[in-house]
C-alpha atoms as a PDB file:
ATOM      1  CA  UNK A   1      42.742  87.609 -25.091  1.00  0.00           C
ATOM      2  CA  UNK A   2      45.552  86.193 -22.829  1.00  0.00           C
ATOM      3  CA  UNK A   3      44.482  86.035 -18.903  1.00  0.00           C
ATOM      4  CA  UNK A   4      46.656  87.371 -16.411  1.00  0.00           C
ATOM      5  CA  UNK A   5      49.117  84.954 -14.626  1.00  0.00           C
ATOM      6  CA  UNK A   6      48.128  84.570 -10.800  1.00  0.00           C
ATOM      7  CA  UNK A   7      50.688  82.991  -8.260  1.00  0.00           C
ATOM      8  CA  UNK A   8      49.506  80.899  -5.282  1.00  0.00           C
ATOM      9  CA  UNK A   9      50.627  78.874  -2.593  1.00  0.00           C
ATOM     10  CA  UNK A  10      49.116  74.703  -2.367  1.00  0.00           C
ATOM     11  CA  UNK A  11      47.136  74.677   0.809  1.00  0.00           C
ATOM     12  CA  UNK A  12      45.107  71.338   0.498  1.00  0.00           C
ATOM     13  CA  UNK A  13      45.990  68.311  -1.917  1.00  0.00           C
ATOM     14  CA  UNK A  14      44.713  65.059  -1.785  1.00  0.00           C
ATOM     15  CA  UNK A  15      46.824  62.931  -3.871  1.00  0.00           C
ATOM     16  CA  UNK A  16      44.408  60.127  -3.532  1.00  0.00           C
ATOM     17  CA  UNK A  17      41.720  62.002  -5.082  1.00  0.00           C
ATOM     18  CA  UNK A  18      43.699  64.107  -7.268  1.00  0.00           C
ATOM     19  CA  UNK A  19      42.493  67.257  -6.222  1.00  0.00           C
ATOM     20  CA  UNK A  20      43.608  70.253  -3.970  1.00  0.00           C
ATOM     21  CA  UNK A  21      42.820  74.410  -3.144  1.00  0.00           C
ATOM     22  CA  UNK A  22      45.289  77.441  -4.103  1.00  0.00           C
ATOM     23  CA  UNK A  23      45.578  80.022  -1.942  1.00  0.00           C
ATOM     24  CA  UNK A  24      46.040  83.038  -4.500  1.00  0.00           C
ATOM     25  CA  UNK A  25      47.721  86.253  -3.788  1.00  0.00           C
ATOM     26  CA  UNK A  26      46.359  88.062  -3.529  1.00  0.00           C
ATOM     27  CA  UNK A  27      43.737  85.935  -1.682  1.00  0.00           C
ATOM     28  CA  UNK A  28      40.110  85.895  -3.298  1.00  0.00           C
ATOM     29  CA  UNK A  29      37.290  85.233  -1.303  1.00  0.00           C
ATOM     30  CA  UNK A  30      37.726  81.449  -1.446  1.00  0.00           C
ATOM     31  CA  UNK A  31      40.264  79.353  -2.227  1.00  0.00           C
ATOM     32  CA  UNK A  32      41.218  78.163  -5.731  1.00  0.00           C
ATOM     33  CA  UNK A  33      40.185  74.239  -6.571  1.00  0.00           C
ATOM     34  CA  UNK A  34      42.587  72.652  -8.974  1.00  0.00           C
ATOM     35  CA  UNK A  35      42.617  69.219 -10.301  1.00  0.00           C
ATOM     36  CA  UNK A  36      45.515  66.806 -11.069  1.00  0.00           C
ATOM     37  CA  UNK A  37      45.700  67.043 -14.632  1.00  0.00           C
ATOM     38  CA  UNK A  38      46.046  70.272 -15.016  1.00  0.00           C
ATOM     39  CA  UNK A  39      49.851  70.010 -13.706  1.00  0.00           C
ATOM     40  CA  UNK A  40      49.971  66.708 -15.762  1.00  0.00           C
ATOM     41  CA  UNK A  41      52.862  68.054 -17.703  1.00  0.00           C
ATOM     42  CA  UNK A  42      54.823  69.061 -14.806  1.00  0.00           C
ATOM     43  CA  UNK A  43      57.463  65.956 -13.788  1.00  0.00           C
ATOM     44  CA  UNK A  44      56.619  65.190 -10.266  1.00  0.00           C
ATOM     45  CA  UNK A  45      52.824  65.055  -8.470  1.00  0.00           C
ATOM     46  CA  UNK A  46      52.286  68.471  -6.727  1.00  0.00           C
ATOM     47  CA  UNK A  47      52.333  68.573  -2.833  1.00  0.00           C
ATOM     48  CA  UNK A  48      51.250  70.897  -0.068  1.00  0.00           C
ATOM     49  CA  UNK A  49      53.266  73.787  -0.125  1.00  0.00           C
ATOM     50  CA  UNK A  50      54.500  74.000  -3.916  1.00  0.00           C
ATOM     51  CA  UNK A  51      54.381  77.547  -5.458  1.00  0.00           C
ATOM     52  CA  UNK A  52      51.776  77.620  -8.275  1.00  0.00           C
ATOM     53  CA  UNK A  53      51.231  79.590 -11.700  1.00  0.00           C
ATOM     54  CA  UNK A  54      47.750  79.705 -12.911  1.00  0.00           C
ATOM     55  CA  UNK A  55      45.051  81.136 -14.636  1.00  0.00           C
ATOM     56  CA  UNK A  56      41.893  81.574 -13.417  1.00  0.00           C
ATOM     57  CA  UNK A  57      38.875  80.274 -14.693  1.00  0.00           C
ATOM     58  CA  UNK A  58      35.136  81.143 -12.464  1.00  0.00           C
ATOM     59  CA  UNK A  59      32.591  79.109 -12.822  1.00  0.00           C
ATOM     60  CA  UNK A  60      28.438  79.650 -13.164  1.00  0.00           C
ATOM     61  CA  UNK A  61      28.452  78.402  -9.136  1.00  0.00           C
ATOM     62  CA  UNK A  62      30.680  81.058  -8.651  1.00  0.00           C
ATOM     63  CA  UNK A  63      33.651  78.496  -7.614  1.00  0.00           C
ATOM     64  CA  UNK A  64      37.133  78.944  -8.975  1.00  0.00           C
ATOM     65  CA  UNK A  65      39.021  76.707 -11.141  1.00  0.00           C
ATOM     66  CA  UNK A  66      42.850  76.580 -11.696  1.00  0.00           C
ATOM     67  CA  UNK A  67      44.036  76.414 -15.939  1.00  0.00           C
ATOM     68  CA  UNK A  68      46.947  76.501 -17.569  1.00  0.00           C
ATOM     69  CA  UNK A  69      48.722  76.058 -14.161  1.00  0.00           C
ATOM     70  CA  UNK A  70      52.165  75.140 -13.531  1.00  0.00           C
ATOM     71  CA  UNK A  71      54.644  74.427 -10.323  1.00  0.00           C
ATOM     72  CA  UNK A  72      57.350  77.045  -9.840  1.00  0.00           C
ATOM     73  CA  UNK A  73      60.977  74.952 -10.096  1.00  0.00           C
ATOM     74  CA  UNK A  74      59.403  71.894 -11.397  1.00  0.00           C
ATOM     75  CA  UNK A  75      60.720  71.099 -14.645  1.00  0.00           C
ATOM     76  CA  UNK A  76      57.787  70.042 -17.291  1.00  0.00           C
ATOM     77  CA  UNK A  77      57.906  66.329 -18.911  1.00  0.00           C
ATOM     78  CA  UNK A  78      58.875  66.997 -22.696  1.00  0.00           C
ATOM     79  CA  UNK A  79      56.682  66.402 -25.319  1.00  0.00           C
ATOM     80  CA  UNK A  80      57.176  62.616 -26.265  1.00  0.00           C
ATOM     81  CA  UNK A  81      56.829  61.584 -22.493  1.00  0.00           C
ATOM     82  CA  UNK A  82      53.797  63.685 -22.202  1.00  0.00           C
ATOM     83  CA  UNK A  83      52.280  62.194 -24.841  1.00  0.00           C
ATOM     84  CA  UNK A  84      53.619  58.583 -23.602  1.00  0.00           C
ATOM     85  CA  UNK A  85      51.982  58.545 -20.434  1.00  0.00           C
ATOM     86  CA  UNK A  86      48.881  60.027 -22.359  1.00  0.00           C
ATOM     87  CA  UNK A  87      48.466  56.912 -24.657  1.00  0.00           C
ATOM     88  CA  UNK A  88      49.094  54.803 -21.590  1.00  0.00           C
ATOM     89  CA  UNK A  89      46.655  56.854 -19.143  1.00  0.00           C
ATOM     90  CA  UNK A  90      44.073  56.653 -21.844  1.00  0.00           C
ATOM     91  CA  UNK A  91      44.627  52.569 -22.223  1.00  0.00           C
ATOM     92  CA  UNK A  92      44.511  51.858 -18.767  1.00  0.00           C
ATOM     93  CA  UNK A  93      41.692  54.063 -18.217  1.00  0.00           C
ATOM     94  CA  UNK A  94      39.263  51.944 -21.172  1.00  0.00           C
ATOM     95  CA  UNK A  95      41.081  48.830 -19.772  1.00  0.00           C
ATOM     96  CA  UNK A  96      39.376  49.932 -15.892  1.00  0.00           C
ATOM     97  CA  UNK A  97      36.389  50.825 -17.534  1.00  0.00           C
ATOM     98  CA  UNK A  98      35.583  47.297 -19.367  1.00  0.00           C
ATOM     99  CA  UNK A  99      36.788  45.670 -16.084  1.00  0.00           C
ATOM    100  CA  UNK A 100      34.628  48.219 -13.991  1.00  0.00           C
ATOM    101  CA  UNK A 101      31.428  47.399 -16.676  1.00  0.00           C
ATOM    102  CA  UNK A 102      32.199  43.128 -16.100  1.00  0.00           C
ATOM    103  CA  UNK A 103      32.158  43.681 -12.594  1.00  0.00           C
ATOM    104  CA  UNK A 104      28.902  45.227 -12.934  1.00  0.00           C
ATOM    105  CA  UNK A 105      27.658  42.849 -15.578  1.00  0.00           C
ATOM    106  CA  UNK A 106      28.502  40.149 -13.028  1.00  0.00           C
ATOM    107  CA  UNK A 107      27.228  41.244 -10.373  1.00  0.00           C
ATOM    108  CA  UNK A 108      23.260  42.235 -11.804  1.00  0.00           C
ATOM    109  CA  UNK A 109      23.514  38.526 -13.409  1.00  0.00           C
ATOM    110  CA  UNK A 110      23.879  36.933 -10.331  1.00  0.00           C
ATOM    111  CA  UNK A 111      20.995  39.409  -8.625  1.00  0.00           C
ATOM    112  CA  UNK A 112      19.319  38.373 -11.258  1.00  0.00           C
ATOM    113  CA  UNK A 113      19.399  35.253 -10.935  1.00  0.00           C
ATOM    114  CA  UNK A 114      18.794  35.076  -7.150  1.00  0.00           C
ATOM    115  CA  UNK A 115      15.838  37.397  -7.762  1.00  0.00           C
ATOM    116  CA  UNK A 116      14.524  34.595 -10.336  1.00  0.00           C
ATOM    117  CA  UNK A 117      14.431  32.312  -8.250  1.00  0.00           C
ATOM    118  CA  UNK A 118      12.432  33.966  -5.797  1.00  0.00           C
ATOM    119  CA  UNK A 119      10.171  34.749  -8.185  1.00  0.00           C
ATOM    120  CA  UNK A 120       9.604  30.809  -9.112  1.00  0.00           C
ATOM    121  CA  UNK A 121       9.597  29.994  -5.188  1.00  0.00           C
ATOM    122  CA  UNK A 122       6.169  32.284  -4.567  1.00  0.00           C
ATOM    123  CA  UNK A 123       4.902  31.489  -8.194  1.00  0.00           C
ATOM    124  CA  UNK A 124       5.106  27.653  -6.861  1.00  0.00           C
ATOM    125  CA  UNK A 125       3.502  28.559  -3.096  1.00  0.00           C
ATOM    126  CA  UNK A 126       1.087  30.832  -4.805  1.00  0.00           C
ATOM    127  CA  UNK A 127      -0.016  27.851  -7.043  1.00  0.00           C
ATOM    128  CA  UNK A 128       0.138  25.013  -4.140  1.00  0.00           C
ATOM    129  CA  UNK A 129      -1.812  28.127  -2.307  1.00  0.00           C
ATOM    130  CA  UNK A 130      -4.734  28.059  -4.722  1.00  0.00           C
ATOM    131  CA  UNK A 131      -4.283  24.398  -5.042  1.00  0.00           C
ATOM    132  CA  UNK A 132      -4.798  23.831  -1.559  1.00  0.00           C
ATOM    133  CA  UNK A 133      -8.065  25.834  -1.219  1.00  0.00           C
ATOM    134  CA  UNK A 134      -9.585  24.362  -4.424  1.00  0.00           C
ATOM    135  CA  UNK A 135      -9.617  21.093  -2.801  1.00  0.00           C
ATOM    136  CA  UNK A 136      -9.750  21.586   0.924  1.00  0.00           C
ATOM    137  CA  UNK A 137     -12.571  24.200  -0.005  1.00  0.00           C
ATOM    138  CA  UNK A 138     -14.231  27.130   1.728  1.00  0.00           C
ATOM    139  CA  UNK A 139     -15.729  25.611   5.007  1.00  0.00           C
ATOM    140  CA  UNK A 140     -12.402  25.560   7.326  1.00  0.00           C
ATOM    141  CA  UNK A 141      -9.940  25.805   5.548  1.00  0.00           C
ATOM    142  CA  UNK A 142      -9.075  29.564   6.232  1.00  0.00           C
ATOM    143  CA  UNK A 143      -6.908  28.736   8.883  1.00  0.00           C
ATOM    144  CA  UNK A 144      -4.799  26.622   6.737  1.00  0.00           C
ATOM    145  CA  UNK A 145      -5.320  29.222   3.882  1.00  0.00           C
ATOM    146  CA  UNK A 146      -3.497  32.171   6.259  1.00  0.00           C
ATOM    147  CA  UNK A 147      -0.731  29.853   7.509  1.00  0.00           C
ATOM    148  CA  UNK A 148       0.198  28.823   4.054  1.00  0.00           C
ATOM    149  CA  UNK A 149      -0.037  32.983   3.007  1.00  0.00           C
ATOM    150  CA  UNK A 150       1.995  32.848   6.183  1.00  0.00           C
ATOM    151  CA  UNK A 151       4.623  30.743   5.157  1.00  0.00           C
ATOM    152  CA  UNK A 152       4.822  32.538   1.645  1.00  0.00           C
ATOM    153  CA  UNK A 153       5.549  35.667   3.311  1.00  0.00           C
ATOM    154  CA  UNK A 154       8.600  34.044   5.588  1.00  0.00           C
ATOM    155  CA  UNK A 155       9.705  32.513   2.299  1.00  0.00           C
ATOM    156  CA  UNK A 156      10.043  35.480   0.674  1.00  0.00           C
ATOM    157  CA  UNK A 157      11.564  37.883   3.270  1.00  0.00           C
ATOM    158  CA  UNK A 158      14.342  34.968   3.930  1.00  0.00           C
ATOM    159  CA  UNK A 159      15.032  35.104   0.601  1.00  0.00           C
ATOM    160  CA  UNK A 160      15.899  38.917   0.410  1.00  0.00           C
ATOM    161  CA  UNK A 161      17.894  38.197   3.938  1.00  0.00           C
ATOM    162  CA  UNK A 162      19.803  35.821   1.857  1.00  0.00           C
ATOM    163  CA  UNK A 163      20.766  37.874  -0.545  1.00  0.00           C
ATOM    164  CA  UNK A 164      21.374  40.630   1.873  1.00  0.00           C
ATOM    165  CA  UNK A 165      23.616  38.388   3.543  1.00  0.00           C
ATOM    166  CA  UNK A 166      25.303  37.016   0.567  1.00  0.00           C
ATOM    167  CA  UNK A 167      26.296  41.017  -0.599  1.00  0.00           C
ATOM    168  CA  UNK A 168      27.882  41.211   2.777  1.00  0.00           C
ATOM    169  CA  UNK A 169      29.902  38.223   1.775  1.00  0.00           C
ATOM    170  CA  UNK A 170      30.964  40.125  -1.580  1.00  0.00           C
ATOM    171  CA  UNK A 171      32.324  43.118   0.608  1.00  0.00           C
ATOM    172  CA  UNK A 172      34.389  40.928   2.396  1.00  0.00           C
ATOM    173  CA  UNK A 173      35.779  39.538  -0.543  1.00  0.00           C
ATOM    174  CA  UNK A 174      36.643  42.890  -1.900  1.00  0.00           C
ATOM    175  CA  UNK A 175      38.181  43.853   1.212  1.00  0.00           C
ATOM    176  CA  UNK A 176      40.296  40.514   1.914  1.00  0.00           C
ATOM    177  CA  UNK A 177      41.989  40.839  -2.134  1.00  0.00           C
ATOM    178  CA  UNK A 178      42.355  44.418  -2.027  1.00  0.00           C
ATOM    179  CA  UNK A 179      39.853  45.116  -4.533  1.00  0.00           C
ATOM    180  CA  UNK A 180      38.812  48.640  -6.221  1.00  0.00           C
ATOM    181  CA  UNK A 181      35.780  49.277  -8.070  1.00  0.00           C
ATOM    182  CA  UNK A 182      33.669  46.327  -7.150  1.00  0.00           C
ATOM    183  CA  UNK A 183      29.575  46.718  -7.625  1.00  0.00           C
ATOM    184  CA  UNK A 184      28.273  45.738  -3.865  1.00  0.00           C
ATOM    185  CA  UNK A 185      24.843  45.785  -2.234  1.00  0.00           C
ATOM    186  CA  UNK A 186      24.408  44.644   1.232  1.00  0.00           C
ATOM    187  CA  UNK A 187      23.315  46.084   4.802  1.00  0.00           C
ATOM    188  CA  UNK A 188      24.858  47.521   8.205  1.00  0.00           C
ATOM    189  CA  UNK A 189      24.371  49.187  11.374  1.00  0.00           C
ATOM    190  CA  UNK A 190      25.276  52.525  11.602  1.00  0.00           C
ATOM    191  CA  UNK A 191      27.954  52.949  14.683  1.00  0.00           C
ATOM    192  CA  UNK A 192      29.219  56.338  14.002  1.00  0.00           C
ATOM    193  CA  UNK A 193      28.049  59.437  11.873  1.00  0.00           C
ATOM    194  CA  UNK A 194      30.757  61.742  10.537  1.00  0.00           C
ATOM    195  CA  UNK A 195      31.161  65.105   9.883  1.00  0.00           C
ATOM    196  CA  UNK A 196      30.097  65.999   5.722  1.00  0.00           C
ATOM    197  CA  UNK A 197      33.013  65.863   3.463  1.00  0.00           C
ATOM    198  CA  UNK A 198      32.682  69.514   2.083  1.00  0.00           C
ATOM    199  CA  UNK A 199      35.709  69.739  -0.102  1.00  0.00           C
ATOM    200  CA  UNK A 200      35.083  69.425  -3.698  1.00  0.00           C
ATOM    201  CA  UNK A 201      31.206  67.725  -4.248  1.00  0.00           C
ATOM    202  CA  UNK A 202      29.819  67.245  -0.889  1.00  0.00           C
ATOM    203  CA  UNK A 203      29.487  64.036   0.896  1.00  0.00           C
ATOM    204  CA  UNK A 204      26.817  62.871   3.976  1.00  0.00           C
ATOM    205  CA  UNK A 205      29.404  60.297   5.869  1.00  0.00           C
ATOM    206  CA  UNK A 206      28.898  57.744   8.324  1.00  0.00           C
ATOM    207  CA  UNK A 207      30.399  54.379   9.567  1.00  0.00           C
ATOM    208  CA  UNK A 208      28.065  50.823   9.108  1.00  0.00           C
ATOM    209  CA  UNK A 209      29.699  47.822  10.612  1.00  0.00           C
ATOM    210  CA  UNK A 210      28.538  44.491   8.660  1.00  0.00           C
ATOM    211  CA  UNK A 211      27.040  40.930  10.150  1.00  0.00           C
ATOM    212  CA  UNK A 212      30.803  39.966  10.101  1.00  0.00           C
ATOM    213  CA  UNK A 213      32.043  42.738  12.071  1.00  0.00           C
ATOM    214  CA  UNK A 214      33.485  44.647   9.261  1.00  0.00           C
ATOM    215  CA  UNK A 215      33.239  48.011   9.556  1.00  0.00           C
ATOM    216  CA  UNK A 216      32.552  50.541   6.286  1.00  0.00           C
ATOM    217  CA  UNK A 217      32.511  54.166   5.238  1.00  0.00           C
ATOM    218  CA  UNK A 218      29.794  55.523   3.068  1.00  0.00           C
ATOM    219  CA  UNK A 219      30.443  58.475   1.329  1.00  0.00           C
ATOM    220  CA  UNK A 220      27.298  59.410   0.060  1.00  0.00           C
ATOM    221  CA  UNK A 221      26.868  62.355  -2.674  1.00  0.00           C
ATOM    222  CA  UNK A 222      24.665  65.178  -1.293  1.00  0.00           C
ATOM    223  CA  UNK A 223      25.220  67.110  -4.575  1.00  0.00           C
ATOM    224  CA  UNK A 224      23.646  64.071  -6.919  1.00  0.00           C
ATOM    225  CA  UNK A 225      21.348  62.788  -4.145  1.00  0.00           C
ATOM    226  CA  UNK A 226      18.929  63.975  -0.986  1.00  0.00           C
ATOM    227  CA  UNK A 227      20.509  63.821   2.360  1.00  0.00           C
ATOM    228  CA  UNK A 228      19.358  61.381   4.591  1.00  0.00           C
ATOM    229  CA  UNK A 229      18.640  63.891   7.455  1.00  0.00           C
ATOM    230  CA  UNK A 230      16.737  60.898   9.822  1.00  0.00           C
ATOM    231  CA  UNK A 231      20.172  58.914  10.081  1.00  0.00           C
ATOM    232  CA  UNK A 232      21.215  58.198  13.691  1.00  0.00           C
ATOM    233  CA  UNK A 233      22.946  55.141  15.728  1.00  0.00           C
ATOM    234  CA  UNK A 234      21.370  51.498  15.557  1.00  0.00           C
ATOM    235  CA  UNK A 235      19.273  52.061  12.367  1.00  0.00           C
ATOM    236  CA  UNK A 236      19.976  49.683   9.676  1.00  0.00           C
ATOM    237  CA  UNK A 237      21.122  51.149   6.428  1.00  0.00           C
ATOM    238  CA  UNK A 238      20.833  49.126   2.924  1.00  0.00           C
ATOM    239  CA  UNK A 239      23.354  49.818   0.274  1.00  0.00           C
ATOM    240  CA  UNK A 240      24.059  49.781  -3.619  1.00  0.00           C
ATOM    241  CA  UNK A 241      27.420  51.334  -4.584  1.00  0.00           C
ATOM    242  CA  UNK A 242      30.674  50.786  -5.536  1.00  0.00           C
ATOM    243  CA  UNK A 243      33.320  49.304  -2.895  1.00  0.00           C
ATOM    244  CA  UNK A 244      37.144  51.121  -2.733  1.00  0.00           C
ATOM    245  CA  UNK A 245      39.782  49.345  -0.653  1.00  0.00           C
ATOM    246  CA  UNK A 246      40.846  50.814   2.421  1.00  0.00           C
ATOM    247  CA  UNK A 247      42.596  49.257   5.236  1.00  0.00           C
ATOM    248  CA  UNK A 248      39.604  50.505   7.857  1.00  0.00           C
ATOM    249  CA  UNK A 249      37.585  47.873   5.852  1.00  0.00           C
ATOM    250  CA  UNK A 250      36.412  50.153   2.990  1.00  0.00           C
ATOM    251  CA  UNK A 251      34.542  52.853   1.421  1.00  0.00           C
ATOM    252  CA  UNK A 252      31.282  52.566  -0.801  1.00  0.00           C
ATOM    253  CA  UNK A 253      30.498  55.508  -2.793  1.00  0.00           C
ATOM    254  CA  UNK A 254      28.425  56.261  -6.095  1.00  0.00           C
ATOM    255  CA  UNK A 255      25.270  55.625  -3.998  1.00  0.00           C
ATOM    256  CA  UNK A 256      23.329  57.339  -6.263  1.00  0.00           C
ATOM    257  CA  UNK A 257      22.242  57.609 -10.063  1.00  0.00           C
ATOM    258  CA  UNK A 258      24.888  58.950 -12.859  1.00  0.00           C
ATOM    259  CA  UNK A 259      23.415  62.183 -14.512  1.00  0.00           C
ATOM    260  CA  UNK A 260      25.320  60.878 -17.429  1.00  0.00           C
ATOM    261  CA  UNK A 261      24.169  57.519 -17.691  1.00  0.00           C
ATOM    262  CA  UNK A 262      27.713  56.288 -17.894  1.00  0.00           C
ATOM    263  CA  UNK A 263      28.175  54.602 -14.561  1.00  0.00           C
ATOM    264  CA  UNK A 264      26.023  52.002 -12.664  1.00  0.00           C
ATOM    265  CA  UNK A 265      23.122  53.856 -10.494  1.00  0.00           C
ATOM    266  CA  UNK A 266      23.757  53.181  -6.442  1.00  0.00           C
ATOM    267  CA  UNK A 267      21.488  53.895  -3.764  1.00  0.00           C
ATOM    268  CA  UNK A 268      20.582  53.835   0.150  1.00  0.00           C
ATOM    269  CA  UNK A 269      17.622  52.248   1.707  1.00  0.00           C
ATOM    270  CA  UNK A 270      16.575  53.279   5.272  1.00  0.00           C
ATOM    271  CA  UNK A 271      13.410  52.962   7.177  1.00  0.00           C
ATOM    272  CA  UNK A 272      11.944  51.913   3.930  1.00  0.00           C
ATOM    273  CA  UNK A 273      12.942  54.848   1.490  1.00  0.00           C
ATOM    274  CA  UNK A 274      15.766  54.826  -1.061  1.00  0.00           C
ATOM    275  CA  UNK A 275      17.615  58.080  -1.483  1.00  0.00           C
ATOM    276  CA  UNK A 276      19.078  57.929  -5.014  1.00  0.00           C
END
C-alpha cells in the first residue's frame, strides 16, 4: 500500500558525514534522520533549509528514517547519469576498500614483525637467563639472577615504548600527506574531554595530544563499545583505530570491533583495560 507523502523542512546536515534531521510538519516527537543517498537522484547535495518530500519509515528503536525522499525545486539527475555516477560510486568505493584492506595488511605486518622480534629478544635473555644460573649455580648467584630478570623486564617494556612511539610517528605521517583511512595505534595525553556526539550513533569524545605535540580527536562509538566513564585530564590513553585527516591534526575513530566482521577491530587502552 502506498505511504502518505510528508513535507519537512532540513534542520541539521552534515555534508561531511552525509547525514542530516527533517523537521516534519507536522512535527513528530523527534526529528526525522535521513541519509545522503536517499536524495542521490536529486542534482545538487541537499543543504540546511531545503524543503523535503518523504516517506516515513520507523524503526524497532523507535527512530525515524526518511525514504523515497526528494528536494522540492531540485530537478532529479535522469536515468543514464544516475546510473553513471552509480557504476562510478560503486568502483571507487571497492577501489577504497582494497586500498583501506592494504593499509591494514601493512600495517599488522609490520606489528608483526616488531612484535617478533620481541619475542626472539626475551626468548634469547630467557635462555642466557637459565644459562647464566646453570653455571654460576645456586650459592650467590640470586642477585645476579634478579638483575638479569631485571634487565629482561626493561627490555621488554622499551620495546612496547618503541613501538608506541613508532605509531605516533605513523599519525604524523597521515596527518603531514593528508591521509584518510590509515590503520594507527599509538598513545596520548588527554588535554580536553568533549561533550558526546549524540547525533546519529553516539560518540564518547575527547582531545589526546601526541609525544610530538600533535593534538587528536577520538571519536569513540558508545553504541558498539562501553564508555570509558574513568577518563579525565593527564591520564594516558592507548589507541587502535582508523586515522581521518583534519586540519586540527586528526580524528581516529572505529575504536572498536565490527559486528560485521568487515572492517579492522580498534580499541582503547586506559589504566590497563581495553574498551572494545
Amino acid at each position: 500500500m502506498q505511504q502518505n507523502i510528508i513535507k519537512g523542512t532540513l534542520v541539521r546536515w552534515k555534508d561531511d558525514k552525509g547525514f542530516g534531521f527533517i523537521q516534519a510538519e507536522p512535527e513528530l516527537d523527534r526529528d526525522v534522520f535521513i541519509h545522503a543517498s536517499t536524495l542521490s537522484h536529486m542534482s545538487r547535495r541537499p543543504k540546511e533549509g531545503d524543503i523535503i518530500y518523504f516517506q516515513l519509515e520507523r524503526k524497532s528503536d523507535g527512530k525515524f528514517n526518511a525514504v523515497e525522499a526528494y528536494i522540492e525545486g531540485v530537478e532529479r539527475k535522469s536515468e543514464e547519469d544516475t546510473n553513471s555516477k552509480a557504476k562510478k560510486g560503486l568502483r571507487s568505493q571497492q577501489r577504497d576498500t582494497i586500498n583501506s584492506e592494504k593499509r591494514a595488511n601493512q600495517s599488522q605486518s609490520q606489528t608483526r614483525g616488531i612484535l617478533y622480534r620481541i619475542g626472539i629478544m626475551m626468548l634469547v635473555l630467557a635462555g642466557a637467563s637459565f644459562a647464566y644460573n646453570r653455571v654460576v649455580g645456586s650459592s650467590g648467584a640470586s642477585n645476579d639472577s634478579f638483575e638479569l630478570s631485571q634487565s629482561s623486564t626493561i627490555v621488554a617494556d622499551n620495546a612496547a615504548s618503541s613501538l608506541l612511539n613508532a605509531g605516533v610517528n605513523v599519525v604524523a605521517k597521515a596527518y603531514q600527506n593528508r591521509q584518510n583511512g590509515v590503520q594507527v595505534s599509538a598513545f596520548g595525553t588527554v588535554i580536553k574531554l568533549l561533550d558526546d556526539d549524540n547525533e546519529g550513533s553516539r560518540h564518547q569524545r575527547f582531545i589526546l595530544r601526541l609525544s610530538n605535540e600533535q593534538t587528536l580527536l577520538v571519536a569513540h562509538n558508545i553504541d558498539l563499545a562501553p564508555r570509558i566513564e574513568t577518563i579525565a585530564l593527564g591520564d594516558i590513553v592507548e589507541f587502535n583505530g582508523q586515522y581521518e585527516f583534519n586540519s586540527k591534526g586528526g580524528v581516529v575513530h572505529w575504536t572498536h570491533d565490527d559486528p560485521q566482521g568487515k572492517h579492522v577491530g580498534g580499541w582503547l587502552k586506559h589504566n590497563g583495560q581495553i574498551y572494545h
